[in-house]
N, C-alpha and C. Protein backbone atom coordinates (compact mmCIF):
# COMPACT_ATOMS: atom_id res chain seq x y z
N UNK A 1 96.96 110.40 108.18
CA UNK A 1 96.55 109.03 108.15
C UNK A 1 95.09 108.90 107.73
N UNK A 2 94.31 109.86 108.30
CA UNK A 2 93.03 110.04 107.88
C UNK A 2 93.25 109.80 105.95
N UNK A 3 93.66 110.47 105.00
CA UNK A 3 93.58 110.66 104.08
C UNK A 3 94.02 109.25 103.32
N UNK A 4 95.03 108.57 103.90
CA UNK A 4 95.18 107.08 103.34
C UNK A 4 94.09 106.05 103.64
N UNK A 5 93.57 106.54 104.97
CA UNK A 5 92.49 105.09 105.05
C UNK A 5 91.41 105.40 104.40
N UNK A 6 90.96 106.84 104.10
CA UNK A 6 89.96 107.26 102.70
C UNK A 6 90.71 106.76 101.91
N UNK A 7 91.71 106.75 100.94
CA UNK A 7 92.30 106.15 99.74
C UNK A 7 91.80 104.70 100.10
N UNK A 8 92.72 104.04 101.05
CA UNK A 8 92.46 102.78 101.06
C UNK A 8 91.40 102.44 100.94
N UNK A 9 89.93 103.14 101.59
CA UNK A 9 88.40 102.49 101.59
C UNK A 9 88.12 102.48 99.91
N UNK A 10 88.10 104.00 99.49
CA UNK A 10 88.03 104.16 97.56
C UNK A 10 88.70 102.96 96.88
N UNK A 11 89.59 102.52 97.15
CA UNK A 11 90.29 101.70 96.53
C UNK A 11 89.95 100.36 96.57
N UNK A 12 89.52 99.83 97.84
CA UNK A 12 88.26 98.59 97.92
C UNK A 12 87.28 98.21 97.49
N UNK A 13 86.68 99.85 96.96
CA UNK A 13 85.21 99.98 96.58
C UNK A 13 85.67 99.71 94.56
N UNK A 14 86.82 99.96 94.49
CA UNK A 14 86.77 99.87 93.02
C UNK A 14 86.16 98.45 92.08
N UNK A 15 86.80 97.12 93.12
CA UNK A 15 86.13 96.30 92.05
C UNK A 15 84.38 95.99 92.59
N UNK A 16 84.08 96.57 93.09
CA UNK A 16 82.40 96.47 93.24
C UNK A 16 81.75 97.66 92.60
N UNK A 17 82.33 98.65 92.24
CA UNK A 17 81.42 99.88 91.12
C UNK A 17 82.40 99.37 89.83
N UNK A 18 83.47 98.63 89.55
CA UNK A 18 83.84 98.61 87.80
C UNK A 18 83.64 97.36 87.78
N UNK A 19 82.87 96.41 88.73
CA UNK A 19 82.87 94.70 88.55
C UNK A 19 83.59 93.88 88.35
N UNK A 20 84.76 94.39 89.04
CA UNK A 20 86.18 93.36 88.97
C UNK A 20 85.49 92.37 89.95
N UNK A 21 87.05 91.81 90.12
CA UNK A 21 87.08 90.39 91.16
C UNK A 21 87.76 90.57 92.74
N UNK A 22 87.11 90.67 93.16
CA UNK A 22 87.77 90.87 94.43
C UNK A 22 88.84 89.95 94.85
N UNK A 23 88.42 88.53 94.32
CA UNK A 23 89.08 87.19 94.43
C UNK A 23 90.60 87.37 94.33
N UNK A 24 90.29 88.36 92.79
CA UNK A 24 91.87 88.57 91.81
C UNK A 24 92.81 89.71 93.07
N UNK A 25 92.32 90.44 93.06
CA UNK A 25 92.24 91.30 94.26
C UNK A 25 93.33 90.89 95.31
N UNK A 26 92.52 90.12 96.02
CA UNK A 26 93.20 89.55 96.90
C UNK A 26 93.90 88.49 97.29
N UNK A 27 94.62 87.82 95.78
CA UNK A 27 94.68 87.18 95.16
C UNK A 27 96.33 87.67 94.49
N UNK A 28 96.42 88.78 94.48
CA UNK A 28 97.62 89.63 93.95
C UNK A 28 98.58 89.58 94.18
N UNK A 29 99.84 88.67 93.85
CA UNK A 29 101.16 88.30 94.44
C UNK A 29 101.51 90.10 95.00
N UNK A 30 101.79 90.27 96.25
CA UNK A 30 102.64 91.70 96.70
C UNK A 30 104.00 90.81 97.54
N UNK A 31 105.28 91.59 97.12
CA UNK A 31 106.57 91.16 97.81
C UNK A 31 107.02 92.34 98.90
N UNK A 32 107.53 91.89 100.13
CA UNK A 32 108.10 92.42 101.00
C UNK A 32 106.81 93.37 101.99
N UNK A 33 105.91 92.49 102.11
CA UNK A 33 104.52 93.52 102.94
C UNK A 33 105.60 93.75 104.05
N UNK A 34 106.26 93.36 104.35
CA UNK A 34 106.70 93.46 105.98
C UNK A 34 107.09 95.28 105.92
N UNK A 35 107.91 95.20 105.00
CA UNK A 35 108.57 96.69 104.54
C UNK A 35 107.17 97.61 104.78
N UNK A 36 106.01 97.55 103.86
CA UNK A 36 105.09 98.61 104.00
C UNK A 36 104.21 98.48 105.86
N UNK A 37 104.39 97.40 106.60
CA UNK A 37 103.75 97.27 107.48
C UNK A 37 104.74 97.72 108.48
N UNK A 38 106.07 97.63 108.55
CA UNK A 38 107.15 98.51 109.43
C UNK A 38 107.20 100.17 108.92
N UNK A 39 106.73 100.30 107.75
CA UNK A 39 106.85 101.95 107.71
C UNK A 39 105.61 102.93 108.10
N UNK A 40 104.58 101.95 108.55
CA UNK A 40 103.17 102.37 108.44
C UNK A 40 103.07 102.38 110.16
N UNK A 41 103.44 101.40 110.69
CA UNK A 41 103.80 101.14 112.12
C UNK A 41 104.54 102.51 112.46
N UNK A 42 105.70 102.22 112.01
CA UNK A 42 106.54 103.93 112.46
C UNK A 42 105.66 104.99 112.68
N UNK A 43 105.00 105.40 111.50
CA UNK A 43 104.24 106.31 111.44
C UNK A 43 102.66 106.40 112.27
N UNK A 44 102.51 105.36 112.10
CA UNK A 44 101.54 105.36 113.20
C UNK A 44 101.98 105.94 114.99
N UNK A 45 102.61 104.95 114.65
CA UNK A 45 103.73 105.63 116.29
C UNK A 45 104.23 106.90 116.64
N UNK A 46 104.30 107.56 115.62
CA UNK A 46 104.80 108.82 115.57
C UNK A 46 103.33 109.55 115.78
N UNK A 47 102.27 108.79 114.84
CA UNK A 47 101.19 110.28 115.15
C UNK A 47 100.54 109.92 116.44
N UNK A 48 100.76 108.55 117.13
CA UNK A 48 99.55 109.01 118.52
C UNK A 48 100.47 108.88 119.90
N UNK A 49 101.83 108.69 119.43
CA UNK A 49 102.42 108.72 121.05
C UNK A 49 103.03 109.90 120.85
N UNK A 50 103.22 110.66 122.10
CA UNK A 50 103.50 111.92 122.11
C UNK A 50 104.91 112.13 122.51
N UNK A 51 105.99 111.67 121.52
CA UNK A 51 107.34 112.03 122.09
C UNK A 51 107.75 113.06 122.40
N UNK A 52 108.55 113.22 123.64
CA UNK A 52 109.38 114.48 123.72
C UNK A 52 110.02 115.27 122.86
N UNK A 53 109.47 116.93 122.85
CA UNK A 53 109.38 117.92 121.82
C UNK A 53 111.07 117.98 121.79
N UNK A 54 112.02 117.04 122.44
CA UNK A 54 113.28 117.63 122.18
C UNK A 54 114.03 116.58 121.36
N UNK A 55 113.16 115.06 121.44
CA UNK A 55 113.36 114.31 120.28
C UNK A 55 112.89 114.34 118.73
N UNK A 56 112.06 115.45 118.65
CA UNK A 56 111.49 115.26 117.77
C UNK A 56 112.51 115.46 116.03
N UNK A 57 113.64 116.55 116.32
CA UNK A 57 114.58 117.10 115.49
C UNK A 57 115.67 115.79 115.17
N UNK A 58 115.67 115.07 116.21
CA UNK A 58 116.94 113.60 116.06
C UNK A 58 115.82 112.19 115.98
N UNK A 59 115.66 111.96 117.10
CA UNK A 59 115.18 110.57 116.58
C UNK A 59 113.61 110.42 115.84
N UNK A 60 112.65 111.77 116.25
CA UNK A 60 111.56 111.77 115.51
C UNK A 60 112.26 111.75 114.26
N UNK A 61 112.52 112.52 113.47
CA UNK A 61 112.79 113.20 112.20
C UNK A 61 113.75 112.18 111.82
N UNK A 62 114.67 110.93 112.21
CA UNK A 62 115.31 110.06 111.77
C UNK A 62 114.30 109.03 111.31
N UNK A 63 113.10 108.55 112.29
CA UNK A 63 112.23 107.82 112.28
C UNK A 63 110.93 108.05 111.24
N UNK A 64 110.65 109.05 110.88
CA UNK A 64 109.93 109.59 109.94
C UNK A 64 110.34 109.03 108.43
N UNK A 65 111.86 110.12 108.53
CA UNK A 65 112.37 109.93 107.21
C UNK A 65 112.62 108.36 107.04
N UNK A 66 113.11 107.55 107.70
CA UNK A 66 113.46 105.72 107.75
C UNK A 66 111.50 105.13 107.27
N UNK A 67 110.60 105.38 108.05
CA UNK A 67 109.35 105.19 107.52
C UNK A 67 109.26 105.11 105.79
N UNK A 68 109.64 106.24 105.50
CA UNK A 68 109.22 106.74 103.93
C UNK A 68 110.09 105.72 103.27
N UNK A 69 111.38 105.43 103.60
CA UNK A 69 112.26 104.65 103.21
C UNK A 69 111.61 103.50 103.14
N UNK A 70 111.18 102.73 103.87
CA UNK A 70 110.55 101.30 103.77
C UNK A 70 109.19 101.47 103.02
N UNK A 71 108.60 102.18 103.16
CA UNK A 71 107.55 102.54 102.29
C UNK A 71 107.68 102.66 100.69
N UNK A 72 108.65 103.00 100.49
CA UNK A 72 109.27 103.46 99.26
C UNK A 72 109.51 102.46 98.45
N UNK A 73 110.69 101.76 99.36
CA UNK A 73 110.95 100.32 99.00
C UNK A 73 109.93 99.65 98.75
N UNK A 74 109.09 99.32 99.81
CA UNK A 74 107.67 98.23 99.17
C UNK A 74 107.34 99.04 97.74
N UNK A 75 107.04 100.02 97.81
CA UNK A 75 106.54 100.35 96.67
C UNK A 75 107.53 99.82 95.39
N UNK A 76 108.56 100.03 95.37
CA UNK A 76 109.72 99.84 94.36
C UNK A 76 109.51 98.32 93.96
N UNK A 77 109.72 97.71 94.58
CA UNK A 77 109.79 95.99 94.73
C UNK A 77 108.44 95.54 94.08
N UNK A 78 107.03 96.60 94.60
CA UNK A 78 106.29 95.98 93.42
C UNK A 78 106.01 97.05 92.30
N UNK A 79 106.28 97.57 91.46
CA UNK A 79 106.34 98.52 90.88
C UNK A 79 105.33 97.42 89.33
N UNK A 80 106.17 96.34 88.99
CA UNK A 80 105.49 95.54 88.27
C UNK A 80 103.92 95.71 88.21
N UNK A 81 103.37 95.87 88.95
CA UNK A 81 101.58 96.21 89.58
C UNK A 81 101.69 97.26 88.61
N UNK A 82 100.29 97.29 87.93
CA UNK A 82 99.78 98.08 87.47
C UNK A 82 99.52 99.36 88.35
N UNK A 83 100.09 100.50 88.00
CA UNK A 83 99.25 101.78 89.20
C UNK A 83 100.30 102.09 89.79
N UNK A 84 101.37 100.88 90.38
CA UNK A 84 102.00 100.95 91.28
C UNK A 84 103.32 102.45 91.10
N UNK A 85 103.40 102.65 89.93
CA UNK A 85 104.27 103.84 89.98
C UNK A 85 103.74 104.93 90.42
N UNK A 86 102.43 104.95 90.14
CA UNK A 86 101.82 106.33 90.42
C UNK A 86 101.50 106.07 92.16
N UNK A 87 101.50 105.06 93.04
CA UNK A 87 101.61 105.49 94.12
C UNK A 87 103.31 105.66 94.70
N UNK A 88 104.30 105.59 94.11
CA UNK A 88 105.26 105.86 94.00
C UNK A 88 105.71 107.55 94.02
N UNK A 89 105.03 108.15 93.24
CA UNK A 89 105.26 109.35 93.06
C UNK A 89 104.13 110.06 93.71
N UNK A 90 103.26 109.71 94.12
CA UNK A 90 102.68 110.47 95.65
C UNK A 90 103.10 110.50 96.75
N UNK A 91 103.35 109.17 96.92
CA UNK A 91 104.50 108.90 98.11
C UNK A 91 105.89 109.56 98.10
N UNK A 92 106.32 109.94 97.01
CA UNK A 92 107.89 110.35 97.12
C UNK A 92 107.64 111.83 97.07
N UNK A 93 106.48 112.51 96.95
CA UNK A 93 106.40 114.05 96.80
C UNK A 93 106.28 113.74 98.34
N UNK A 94 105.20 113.77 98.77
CA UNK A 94 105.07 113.92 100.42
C UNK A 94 106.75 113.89 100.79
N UNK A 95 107.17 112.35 100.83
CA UNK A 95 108.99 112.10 101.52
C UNK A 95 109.74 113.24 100.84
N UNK A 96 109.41 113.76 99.71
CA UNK A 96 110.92 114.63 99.48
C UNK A 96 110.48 116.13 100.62
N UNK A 97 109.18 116.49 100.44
CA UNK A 97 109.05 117.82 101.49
C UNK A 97 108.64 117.48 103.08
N UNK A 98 108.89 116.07 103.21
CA UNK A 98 108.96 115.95 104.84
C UNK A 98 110.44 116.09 105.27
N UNK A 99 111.20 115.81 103.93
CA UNK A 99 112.41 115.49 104.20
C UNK A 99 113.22 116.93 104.06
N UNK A 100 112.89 117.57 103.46
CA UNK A 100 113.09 119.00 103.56
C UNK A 100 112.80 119.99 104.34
N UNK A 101 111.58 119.54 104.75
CA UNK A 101 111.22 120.70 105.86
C UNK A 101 111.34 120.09 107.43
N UNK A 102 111.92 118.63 107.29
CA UNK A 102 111.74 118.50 108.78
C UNK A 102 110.22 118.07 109.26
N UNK A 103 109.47 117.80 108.30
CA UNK A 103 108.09 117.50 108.41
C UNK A 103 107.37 118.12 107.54
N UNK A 104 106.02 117.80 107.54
CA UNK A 104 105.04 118.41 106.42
C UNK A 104 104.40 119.78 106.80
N UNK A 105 105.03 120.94 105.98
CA UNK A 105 103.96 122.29 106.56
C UNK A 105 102.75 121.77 106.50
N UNK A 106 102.11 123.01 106.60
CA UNK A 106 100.23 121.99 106.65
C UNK A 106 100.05 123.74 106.79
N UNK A 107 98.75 124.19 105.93
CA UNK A 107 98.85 125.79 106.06
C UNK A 107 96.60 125.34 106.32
N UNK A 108 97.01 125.75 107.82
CA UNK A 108 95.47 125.75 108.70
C UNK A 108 94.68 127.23 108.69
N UNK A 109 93.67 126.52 108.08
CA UNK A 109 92.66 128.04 108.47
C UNK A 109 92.76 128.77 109.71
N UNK A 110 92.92 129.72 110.13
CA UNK A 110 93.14 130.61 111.10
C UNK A 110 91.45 130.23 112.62
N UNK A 111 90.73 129.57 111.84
CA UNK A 111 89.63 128.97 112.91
C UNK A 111 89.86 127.78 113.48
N UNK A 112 91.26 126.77 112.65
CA UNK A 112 91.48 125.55 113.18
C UNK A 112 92.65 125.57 114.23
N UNK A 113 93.55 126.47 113.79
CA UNK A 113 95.21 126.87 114.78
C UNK A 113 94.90 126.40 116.51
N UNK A 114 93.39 126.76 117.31
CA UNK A 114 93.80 126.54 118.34
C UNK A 114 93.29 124.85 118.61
N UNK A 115 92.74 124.34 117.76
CA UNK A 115 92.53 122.91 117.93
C UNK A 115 93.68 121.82 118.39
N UNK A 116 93.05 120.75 119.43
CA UNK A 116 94.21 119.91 119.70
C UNK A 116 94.86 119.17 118.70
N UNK A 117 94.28 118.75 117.61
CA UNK A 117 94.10 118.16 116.44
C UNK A 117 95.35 119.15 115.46
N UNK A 118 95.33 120.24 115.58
CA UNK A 118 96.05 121.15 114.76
C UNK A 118 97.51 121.60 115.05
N UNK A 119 97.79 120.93 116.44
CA UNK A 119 99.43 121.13 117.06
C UNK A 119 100.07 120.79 116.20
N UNK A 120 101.35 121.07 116.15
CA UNK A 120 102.28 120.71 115.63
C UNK A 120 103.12 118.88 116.14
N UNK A 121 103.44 118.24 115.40
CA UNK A 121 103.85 116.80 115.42
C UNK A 121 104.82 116.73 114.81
N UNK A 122 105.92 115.45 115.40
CA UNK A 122 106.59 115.07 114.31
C UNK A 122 106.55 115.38 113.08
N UNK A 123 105.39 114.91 112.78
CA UNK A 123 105.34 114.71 111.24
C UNK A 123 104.72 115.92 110.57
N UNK A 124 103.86 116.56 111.75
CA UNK A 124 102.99 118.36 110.92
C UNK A 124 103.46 119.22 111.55
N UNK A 125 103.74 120.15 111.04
CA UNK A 125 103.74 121.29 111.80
C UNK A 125 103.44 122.64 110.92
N UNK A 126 102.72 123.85 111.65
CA UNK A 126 102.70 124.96 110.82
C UNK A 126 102.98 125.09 109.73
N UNK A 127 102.72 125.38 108.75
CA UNK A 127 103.60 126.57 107.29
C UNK A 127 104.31 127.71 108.23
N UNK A 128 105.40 127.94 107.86
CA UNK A 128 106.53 128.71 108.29
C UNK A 128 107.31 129.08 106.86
N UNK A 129 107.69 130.74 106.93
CA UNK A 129 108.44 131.55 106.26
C UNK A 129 109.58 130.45 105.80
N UNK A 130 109.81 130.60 104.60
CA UNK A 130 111.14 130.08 104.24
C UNK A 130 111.52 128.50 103.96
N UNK A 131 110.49 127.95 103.79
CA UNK A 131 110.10 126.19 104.02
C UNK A 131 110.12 126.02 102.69
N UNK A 132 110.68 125.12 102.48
CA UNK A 132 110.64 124.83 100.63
C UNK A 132 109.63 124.07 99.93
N UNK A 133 109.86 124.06 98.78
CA UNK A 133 108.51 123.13 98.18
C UNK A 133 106.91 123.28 98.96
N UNK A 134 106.50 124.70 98.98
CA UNK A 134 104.92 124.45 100.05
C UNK A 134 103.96 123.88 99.31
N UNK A 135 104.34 124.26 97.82
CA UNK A 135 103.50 123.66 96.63
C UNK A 135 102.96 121.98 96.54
N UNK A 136 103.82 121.53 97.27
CA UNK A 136 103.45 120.13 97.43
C UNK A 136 103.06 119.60 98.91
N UNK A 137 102.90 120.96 100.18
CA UNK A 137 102.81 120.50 101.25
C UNK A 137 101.50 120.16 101.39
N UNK A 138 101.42 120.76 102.53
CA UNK A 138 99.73 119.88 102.74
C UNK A 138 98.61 121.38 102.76
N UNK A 139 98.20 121.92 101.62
CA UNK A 139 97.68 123.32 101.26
C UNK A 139 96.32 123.15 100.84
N UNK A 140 96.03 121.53 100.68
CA UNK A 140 94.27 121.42 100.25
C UNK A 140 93.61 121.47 101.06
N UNK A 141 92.31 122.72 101.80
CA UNK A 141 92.09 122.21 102.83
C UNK A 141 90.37 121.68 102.69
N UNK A 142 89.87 120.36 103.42
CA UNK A 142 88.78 119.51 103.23
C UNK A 142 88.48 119.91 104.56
N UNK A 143 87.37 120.95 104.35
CA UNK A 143 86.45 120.99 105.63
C UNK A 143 85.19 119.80 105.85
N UNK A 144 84.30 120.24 106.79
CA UNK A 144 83.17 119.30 107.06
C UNK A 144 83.01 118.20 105.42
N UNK A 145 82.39 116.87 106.53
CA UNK A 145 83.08 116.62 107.51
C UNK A 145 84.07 116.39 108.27
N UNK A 146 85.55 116.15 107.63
CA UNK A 146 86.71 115.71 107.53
C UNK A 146 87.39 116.58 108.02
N UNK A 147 87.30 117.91 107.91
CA UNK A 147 88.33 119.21 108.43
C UNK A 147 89.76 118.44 108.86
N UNK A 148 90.13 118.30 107.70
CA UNK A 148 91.71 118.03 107.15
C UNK A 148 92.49 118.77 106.27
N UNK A 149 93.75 118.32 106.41
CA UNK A 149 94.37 119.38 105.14
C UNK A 149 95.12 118.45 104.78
N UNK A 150 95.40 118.20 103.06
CA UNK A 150 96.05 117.00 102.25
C UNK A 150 96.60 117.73 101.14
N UNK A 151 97.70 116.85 100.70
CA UNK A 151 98.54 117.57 99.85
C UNK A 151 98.31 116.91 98.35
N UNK A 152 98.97 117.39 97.59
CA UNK A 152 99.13 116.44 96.03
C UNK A 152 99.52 115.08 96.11
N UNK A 153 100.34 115.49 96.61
CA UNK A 153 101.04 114.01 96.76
C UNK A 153 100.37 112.47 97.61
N UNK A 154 99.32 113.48 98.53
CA UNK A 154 98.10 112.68 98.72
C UNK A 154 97.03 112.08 98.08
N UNK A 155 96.79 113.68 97.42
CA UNK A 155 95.62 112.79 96.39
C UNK A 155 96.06 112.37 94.81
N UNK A 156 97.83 111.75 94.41
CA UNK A 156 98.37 111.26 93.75
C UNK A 156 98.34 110.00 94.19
N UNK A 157 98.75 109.46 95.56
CA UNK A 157 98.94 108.49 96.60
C UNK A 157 97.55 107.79 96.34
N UNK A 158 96.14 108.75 96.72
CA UNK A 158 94.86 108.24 96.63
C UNK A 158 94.60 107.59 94.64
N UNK A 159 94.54 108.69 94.01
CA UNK A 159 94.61 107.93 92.87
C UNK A 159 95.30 106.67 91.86
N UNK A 160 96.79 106.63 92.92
CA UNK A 160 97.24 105.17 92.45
C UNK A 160 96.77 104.00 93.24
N UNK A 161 96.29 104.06 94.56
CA UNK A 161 95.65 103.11 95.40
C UNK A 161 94.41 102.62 94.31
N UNK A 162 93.78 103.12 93.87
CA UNK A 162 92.58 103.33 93.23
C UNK A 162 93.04 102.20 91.27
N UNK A 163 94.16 102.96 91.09
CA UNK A 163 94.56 102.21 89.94
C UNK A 163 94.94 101.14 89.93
N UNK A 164 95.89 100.57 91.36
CA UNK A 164 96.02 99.53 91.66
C UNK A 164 95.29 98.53 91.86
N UNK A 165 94.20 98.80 92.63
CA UNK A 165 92.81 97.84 93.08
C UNK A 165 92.00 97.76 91.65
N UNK A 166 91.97 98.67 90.69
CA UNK A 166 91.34 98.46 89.34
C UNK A 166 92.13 97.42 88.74
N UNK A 167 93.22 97.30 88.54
CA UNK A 167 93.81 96.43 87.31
C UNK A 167 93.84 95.24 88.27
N UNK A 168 94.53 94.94 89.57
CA UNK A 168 94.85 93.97 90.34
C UNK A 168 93.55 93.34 90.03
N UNK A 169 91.99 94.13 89.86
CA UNK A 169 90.90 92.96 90.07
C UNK A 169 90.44 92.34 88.63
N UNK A 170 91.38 92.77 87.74
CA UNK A 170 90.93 92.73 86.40
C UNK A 170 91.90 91.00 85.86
N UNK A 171 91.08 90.33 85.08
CA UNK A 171 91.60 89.44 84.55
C UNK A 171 92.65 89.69 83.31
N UNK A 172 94.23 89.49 83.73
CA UNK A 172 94.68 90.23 82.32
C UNK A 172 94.93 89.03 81.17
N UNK A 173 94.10 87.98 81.21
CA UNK A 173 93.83 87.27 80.14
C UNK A 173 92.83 87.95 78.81
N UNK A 174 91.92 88.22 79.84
CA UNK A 174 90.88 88.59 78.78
C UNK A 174 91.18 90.09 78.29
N UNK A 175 91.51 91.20 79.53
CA UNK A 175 92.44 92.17 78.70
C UNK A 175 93.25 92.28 77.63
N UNK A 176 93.68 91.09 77.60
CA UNK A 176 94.94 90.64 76.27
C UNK A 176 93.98 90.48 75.17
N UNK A 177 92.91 89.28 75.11
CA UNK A 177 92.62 88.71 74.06
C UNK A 177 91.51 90.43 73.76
N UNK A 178 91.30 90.97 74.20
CA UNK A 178 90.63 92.20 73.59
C UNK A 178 91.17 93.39 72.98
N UNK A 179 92.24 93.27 73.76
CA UNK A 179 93.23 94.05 72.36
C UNK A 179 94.15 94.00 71.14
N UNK A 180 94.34 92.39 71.70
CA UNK A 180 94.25 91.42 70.35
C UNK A 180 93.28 91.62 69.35
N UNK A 181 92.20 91.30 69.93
CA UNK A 181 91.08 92.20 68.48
C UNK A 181 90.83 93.17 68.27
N UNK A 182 91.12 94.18 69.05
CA UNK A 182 91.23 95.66 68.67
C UNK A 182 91.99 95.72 67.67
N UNK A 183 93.56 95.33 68.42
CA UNK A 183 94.28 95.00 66.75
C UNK A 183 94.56 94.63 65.68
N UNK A 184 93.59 93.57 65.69
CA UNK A 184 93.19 92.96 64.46
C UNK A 184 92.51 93.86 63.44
N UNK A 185 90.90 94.45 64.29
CA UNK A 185 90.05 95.12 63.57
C UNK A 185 90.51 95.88 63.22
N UNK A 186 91.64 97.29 63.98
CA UNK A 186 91.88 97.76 62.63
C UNK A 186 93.08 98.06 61.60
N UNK A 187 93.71 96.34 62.07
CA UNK A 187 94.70 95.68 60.67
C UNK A 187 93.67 95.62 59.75
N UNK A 188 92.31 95.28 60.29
CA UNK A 188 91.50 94.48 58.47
C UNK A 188 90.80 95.87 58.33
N UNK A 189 90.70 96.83 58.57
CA UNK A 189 90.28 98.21 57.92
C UNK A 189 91.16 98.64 56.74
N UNK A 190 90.52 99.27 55.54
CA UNK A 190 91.65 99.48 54.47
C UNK A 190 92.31 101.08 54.58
């Protein structure tokens, strides 16, 4: 979660370093928020209440995978958004190897393993022998300050947040009429 609310902050900051509109911004027809605010809820729920380690295989791991699902969906529904595919396919790398492994390996420096922070969860647990796709698990690791570990599919997730808040703040009137003359200028080149 750490790694989305960094995306999310980067992604705020975009129309104040490229001089968009925040207005436009926030301003941005999005359909079905409820969907991304019930899958974000789940997940939230999952990382700070501490369910019983014997739910975690049935109703954790039902509740996880159902998260990504509504998540998914919002994403799908606005896909129209500029960007919006590419947080599509960050999001669906993470869901396909949570959904495979039963959760996200996460491969911890051998100085972080006894941290409370570093247990295993619902949603993390160890790198373990035989786990598929590790290539997309969570193998980047961001020490100080952050001492996290994030996957591709995270910082795919982070870079479409980022594309989204760029075009959403952009006027696509005047986008148009400028490549309108792009195309003009070089129709009148010989």
């Amino acid at each position: 979660m750490l790694v989305l609310g960094i995306a999310a902050a980067a992604a705020l900051l975009i129309p104040l370093v490229t001089l968009g509109s925040y207005k436009r911004l926030f301003e941005t027809k999005v359909h079905w928020l409820w969907l991304l605010a019930a899958g974000l809820g789940i997940q939230l729920v999952l990382e700070y209440y501490d369910l019983p380690h014997r739910y975690w295989h049935g109703l954790g791991y039902g509740l996880l995978v159902g998260s990504y699902v509504l998540i998914l969906a919002f994403v799908a529904r606005n896909f129209l958004l500029r960007g919006m595919s590419i947080v599509f396919i960050g999001i669906a790398c993470n869901a396909l190897v949570i959904t495979l492994n039963h959760g996200m390996p996460v491969k911890f420096p051998p100085e972080w393993r006894n941290q409370t922070w570093a247990q295993a969860t619902v949603k993390h647990h160890p790198k373990q022998d035989g786990e598929k796709l590790l290539v997309l698990s969570d193998i980047i690791i961001v020490r100080h300050p952050y001492d996290t570990v994030m996957s591709f599919g995270d910082l795919i997730l982070a870079l479409g947040l980022c594309d989204v808040a760029y075009n959403a703040s952009r006027n696509p009137k005047r986008a148009k009429r400028r490549a309108q003359r792009r195309v003009a200028r070089m129709a009148s080149r010989p």
